[in-house]
Protein backbone atom coordinates (compact mmCIF):
# COMPACT_ATOMS: atom_id res chain seq x y z
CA UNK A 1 -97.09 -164.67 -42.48
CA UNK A 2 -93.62 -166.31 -43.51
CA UNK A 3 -92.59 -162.45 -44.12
CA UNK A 4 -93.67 -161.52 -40.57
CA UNK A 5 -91.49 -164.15 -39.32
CA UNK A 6 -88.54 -163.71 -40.95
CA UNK A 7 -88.64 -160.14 -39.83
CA UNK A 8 -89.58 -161.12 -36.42
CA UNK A 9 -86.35 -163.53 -36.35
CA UNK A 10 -84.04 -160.85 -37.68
CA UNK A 11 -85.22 -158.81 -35.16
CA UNK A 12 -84.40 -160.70 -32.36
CA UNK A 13 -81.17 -161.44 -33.87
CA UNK A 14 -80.07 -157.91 -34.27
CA UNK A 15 -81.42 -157.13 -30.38
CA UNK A 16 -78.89 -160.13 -28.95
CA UNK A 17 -76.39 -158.72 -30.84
CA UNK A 18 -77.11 -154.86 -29.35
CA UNK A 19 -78.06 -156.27 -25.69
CA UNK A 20 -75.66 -159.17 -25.53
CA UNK A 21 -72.67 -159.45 -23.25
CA UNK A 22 -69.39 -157.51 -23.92
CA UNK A 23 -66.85 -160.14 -24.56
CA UNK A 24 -64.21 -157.31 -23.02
CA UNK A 25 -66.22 -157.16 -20.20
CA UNK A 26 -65.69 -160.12 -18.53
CA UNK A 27 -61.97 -160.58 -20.10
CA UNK A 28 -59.07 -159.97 -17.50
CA UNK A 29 -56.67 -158.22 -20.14
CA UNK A 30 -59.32 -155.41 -21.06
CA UNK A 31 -60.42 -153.93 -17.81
CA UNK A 32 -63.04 -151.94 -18.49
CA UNK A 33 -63.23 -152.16 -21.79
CA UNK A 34 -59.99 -150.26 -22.70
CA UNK A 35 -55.95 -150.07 -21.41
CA UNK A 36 -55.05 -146.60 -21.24
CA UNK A 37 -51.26 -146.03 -21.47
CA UNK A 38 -49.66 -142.41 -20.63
CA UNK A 39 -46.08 -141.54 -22.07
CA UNK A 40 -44.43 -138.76 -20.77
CA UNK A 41 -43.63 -135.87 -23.30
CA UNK A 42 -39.93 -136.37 -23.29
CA UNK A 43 -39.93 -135.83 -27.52
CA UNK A 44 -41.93 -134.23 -30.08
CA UNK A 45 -45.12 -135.30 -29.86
CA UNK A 46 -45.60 -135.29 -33.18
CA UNK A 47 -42.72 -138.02 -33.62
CA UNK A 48 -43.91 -139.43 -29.79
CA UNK A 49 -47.60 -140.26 -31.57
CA UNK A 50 -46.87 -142.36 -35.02
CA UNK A 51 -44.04 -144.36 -32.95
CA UNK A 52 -46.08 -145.43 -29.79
CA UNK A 53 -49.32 -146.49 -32.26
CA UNK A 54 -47.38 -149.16 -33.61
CA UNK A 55 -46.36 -150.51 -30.47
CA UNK A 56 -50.00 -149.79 -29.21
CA UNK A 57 -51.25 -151.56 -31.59
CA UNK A 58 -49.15 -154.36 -31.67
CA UNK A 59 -50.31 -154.63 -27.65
CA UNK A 60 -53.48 -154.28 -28.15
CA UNK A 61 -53.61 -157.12 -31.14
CA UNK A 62 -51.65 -158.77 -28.37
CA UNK A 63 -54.75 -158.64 -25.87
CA UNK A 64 -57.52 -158.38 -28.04
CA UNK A 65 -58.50 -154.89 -26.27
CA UNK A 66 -58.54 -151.33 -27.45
CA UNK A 67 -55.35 -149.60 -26.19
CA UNK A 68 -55.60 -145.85 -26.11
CA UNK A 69 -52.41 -143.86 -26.12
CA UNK A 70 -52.56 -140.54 -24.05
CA UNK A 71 -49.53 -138.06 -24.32
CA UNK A 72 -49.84 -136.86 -21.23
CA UNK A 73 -48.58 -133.09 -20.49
CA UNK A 74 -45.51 -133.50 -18.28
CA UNK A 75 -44.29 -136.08 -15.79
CA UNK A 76 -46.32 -134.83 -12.98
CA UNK A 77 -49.35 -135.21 -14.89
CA UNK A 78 -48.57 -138.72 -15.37
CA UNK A 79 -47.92 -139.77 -12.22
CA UNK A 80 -50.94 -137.93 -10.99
CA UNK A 81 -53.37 -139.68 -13.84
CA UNK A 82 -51.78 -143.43 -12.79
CA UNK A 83 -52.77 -142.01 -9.37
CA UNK A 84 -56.28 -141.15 -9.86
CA UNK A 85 -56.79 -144.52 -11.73
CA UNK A 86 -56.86 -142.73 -15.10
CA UNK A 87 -54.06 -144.99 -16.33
CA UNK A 88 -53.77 -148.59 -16.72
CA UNK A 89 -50.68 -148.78 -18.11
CA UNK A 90 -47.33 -145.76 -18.25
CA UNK A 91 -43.65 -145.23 -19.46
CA UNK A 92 -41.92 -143.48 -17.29
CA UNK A 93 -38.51 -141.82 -17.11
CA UNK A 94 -36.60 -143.84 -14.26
CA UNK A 95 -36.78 -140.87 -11.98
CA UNK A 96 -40.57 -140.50 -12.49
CA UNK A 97 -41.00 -144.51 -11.95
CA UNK A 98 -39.16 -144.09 -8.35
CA UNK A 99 -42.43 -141.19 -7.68
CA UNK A 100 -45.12 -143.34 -9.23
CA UNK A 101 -44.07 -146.47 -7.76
CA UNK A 102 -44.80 -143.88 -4.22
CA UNK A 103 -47.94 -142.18 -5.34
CA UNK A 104 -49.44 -144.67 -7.98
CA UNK A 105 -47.66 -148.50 -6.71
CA UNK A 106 -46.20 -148.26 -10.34
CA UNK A 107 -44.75 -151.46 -11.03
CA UNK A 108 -42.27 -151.95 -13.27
CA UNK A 109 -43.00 -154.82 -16.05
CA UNK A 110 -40.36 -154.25 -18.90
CA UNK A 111 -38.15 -152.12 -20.76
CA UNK A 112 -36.28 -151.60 -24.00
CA UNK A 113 -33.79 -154.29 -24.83
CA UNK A 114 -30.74 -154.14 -28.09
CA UNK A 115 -30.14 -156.80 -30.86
CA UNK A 116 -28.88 -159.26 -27.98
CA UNK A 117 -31.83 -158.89 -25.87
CA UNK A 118 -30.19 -157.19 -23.20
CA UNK A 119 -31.99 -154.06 -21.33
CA UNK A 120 -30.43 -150.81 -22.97
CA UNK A 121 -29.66 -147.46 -21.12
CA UNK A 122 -28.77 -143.94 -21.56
CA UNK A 123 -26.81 -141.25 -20.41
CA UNK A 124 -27.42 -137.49 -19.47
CA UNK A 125 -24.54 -134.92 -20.81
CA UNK A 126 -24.19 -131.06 -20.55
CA UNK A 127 -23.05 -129.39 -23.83
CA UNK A 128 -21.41 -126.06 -24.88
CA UNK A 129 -20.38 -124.73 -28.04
CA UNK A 130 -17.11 -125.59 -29.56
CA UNK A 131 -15.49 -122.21 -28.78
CA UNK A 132 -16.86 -121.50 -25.57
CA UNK A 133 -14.39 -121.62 -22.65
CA UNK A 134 -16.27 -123.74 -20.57
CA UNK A 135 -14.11 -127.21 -20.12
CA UNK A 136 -15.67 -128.40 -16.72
CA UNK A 137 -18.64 -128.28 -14.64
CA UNK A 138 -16.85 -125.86 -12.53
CA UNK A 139 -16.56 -123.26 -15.23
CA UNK A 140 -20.36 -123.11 -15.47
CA UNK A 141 -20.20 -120.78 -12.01
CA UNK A 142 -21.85 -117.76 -12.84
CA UNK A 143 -23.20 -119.37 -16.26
CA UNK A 144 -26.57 -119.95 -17.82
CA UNK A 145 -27.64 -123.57 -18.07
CA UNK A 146 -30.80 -124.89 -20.11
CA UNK A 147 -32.06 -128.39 -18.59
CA UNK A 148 -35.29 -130.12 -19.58
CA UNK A 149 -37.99 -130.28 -16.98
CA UNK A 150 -38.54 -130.75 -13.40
CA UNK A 151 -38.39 -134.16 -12.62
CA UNK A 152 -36.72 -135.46 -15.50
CA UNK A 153 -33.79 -137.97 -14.85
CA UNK A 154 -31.22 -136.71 -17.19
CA UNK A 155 -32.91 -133.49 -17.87
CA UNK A 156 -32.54 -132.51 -14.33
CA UNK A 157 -31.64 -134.47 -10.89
CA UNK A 158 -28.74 -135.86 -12.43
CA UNK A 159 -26.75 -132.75 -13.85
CA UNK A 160 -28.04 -130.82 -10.57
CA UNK A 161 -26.22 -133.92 -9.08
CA UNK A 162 -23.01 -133.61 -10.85
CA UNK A 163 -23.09 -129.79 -10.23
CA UNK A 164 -23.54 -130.24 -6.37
CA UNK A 165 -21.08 -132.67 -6.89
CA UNK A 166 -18.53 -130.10 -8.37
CA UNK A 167 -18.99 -127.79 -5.62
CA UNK A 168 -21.44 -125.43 -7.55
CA UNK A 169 -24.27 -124.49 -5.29
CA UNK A 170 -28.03 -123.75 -7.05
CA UNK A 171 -27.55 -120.12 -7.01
CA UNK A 172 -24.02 -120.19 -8.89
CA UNK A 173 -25.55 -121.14 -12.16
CA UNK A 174 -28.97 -119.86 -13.91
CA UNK A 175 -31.13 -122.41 -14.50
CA UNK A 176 -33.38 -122.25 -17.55
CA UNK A 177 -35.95 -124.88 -17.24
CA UNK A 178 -36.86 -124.76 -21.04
CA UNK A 179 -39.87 -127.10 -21.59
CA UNK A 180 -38.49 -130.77 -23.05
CA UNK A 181 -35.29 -132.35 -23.81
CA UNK A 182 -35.64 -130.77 -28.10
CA UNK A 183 -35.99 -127.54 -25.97
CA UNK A 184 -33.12 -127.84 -24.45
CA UNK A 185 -31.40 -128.38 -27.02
CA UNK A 186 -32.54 -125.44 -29.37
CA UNK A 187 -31.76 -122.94 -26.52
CA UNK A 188 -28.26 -124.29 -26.95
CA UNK A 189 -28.58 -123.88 -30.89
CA UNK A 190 -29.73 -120.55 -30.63
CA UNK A 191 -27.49 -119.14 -28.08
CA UNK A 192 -29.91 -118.15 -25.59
CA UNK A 193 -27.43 -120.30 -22.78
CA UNK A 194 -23.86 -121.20 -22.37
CA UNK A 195 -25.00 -124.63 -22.04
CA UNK A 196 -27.50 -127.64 -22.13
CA UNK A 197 -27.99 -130.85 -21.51
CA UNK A 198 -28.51 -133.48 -23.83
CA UNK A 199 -28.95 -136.84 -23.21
CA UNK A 200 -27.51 -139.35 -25.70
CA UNK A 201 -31.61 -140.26 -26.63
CA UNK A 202 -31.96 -136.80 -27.57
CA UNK A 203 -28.54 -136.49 -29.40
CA UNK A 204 -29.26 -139.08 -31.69
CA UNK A 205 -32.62 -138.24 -32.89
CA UNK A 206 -31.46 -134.83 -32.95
CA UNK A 207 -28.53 -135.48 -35.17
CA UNK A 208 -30.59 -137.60 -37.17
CA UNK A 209 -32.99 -135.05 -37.88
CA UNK A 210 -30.29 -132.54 -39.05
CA UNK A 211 -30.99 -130.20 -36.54
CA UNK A 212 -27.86 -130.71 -34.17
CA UNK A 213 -24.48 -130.80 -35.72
CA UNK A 214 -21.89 -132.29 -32.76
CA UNK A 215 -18.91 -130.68 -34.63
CA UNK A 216 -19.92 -127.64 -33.61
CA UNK A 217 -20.03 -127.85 -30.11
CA UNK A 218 -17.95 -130.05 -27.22
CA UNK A 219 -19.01 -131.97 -24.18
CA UNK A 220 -17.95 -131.28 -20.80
CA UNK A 221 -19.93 -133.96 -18.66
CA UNK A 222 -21.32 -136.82 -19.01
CA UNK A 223 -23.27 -139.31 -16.64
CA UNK A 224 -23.07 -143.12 -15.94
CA UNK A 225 -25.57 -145.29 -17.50
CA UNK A 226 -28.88 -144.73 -16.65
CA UNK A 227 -31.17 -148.07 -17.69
CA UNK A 228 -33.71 -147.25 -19.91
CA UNK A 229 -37.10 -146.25 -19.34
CA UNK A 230 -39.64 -148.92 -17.98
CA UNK A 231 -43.14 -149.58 -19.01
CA UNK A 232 -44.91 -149.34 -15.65
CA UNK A 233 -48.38 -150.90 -14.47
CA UNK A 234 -51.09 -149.87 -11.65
CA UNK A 235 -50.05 -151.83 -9.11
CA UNK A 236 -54.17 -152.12 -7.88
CA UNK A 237 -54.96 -153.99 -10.85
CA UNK A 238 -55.78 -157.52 -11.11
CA UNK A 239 -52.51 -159.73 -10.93
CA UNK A 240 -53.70 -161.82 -13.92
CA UNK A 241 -54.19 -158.43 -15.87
CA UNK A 242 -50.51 -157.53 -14.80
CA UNK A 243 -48.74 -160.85 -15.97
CA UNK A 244 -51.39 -160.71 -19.52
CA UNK A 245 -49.55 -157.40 -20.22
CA UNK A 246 -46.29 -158.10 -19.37
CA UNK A 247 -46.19 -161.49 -21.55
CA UNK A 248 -47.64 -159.46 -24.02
CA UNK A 249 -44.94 -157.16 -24.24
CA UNK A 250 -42.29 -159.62 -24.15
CA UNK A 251 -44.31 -160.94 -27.54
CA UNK A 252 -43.65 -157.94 -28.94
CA UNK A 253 -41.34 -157.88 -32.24
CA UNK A 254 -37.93 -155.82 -32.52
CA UNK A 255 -40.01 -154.35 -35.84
CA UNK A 256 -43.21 -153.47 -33.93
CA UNK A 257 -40.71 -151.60 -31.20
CA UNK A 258 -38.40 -150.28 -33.75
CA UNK A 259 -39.87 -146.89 -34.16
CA UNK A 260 -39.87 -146.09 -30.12
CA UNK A 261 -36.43 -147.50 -29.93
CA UNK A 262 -35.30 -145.18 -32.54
CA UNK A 263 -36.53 -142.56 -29.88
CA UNK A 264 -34.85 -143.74 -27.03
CA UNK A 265 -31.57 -144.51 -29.05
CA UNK A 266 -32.34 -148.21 -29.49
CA UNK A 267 -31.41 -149.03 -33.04
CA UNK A 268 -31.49 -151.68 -33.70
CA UNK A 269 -34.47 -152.38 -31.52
CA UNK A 270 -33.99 -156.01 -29.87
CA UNK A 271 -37.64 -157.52 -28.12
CA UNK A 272 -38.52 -156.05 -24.62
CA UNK A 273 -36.62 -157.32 -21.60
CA UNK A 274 -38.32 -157.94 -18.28
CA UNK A 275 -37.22 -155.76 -15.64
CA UNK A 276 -38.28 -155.24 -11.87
CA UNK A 277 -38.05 -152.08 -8.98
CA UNK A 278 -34.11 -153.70 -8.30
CA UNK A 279 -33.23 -152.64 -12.01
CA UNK A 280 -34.05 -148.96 -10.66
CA UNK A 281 -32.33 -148.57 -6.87
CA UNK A 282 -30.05 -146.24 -7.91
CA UNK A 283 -32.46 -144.00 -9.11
CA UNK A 284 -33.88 -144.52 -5.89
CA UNK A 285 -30.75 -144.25 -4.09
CA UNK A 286 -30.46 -140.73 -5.82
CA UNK A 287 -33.63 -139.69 -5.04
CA UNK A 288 -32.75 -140.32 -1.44
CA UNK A 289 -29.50 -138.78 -1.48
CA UNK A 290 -30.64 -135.35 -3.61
CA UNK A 291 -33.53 -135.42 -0.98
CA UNK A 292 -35.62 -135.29 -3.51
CA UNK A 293 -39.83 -135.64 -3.03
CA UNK A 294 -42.78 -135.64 -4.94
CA UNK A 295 -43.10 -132.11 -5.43
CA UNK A 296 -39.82 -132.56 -7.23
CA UNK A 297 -41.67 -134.40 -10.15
């Protein structure tokens, strides 16, 4: 009898366990029961995948809720999956924030800051080889040039920018659209184009890797600072989820971001800085002035 009881008892325990409430459930920083968070192929993903864990994890430590990282396939993609709700949370490139803040209501929470806690930024350049006799953007008329992606901010709008800029119309160079910014860069390597862009992100993890030597090759353009890339919410979700997240990620340590940083030519990696949709207007500005759309991402 005392047997039959005991099992009885430790029955019932073990059905409230598998029947009782999910403490996620009801929790405002883990809407349904995970944070998805996109980031937009614009490396390897094979050095994209150990990087964003540790800040993933960190976050979701941070929130007490799973956070599953999704590579997604390109920047449309992205946009398109914060769209169709399939994304909580994204990093965009600042061009593909000014689409998803459009199509999704992406909102901007924070971004990469240095040592001093300032918000960091890039730049987009166009290299040739050291001999080559290219010394301007004018001299690429009639030249093959190897940019990153459609839609990518210094992969694409900005040195189409430059070369409208420069007088050279879209049919006086030969765009090679090769795939991602490492792409890009081994077209250049291998000598399939007379030149590539490379944005100062992608130059120093490149040079660090040993696979691009600067010596051998030169310069020609380069772009003003672009900030850096912001960590984006849905803008449908809850308000209290939003601010959970974004306090979160100002939590953050310079160690648990140090790998990503590293990435986006952060080193060393300061905490994250808050930033809002003002940080971006002149990404929006060129968007507006290139006449650019979403079909353009």
């Amino acid at each position: 009898m005392k047997r039959t009881a005991l099992a009885a008892a430790a029955l019932l325990a073990l059905t409230a366990c598998g029947t009782g409430p999910d403490p996620s459930a009801s929790n405002p920083t883990c809407p349904n029961g995970e944070i998805r968070f996109g980031i937009e192929p614009y490396e390897d993903p094979g050095k994209l995948t150990p990087a964003y864990q540790v800040l993933t994890g960190a976050l979701q430590r941070e929130l007490k809720c799973p956070v599953k990282l999704q590579i997604v396939q390109d920047y449309s993609a992205e946009v398109l999956a914060m769209q169709n709700g399939k994304l909580e949370l994204a990093q965009f490139g600042p061009l593909g924030y000014v689409f998803a803040s459009t199509r999704a209501q992406a909102e901007p929470l924070v971004s990469f800051g240095d040592a001093e806690g300032k918000l960091t930024s890039y730049k987009a350049g166009i290299w040739v080889p050291k001999d080559s006799p290219i010394q301007s953007l004018t001299d690429l008329r009639g030249k093959s040039l190897a940019l990153s992606e459609p839609g990518s901010t210094s992969g694409d709008a900005l040195p189409r920018y430059a070369l409208s800029k420069a007088g050279i119309g879209k049919d006086d160079v030969k765009i090679d659209y090769a795939g991602g910014h490492p792409e890009a860069v081994l077209a250049l390597i291998n000598g399939k184009v007379d030149a590539a862009e490379i944005n100062t992100q992608q130059l120093a993890t490149a040079t660090a890797a040993g696979t691009f030597d600067a010596s051998r090759f030169r310069q020609v353009w380069s772009s003003d600072p672009i900030p850096n890339d912001p960590i984006t919410v849905a803008g449908k979700l809850d308000p209290a989820f939003k601010d959970a997240v974004k306090q979160a990620l100002l939590r953050l340590t310079p160690q648990e971001i140090a790998q990503v940083g590293a990435l986006l030519d952060v080193d060393p990696a300061g905490p994250m800085v808050a930033v809002e949709k003002a940080t971006y207007q002149p990404l929006f500005d060129l968007a507006a002035e290139l006449g650019l759309t979403e079909d353009d991402v």
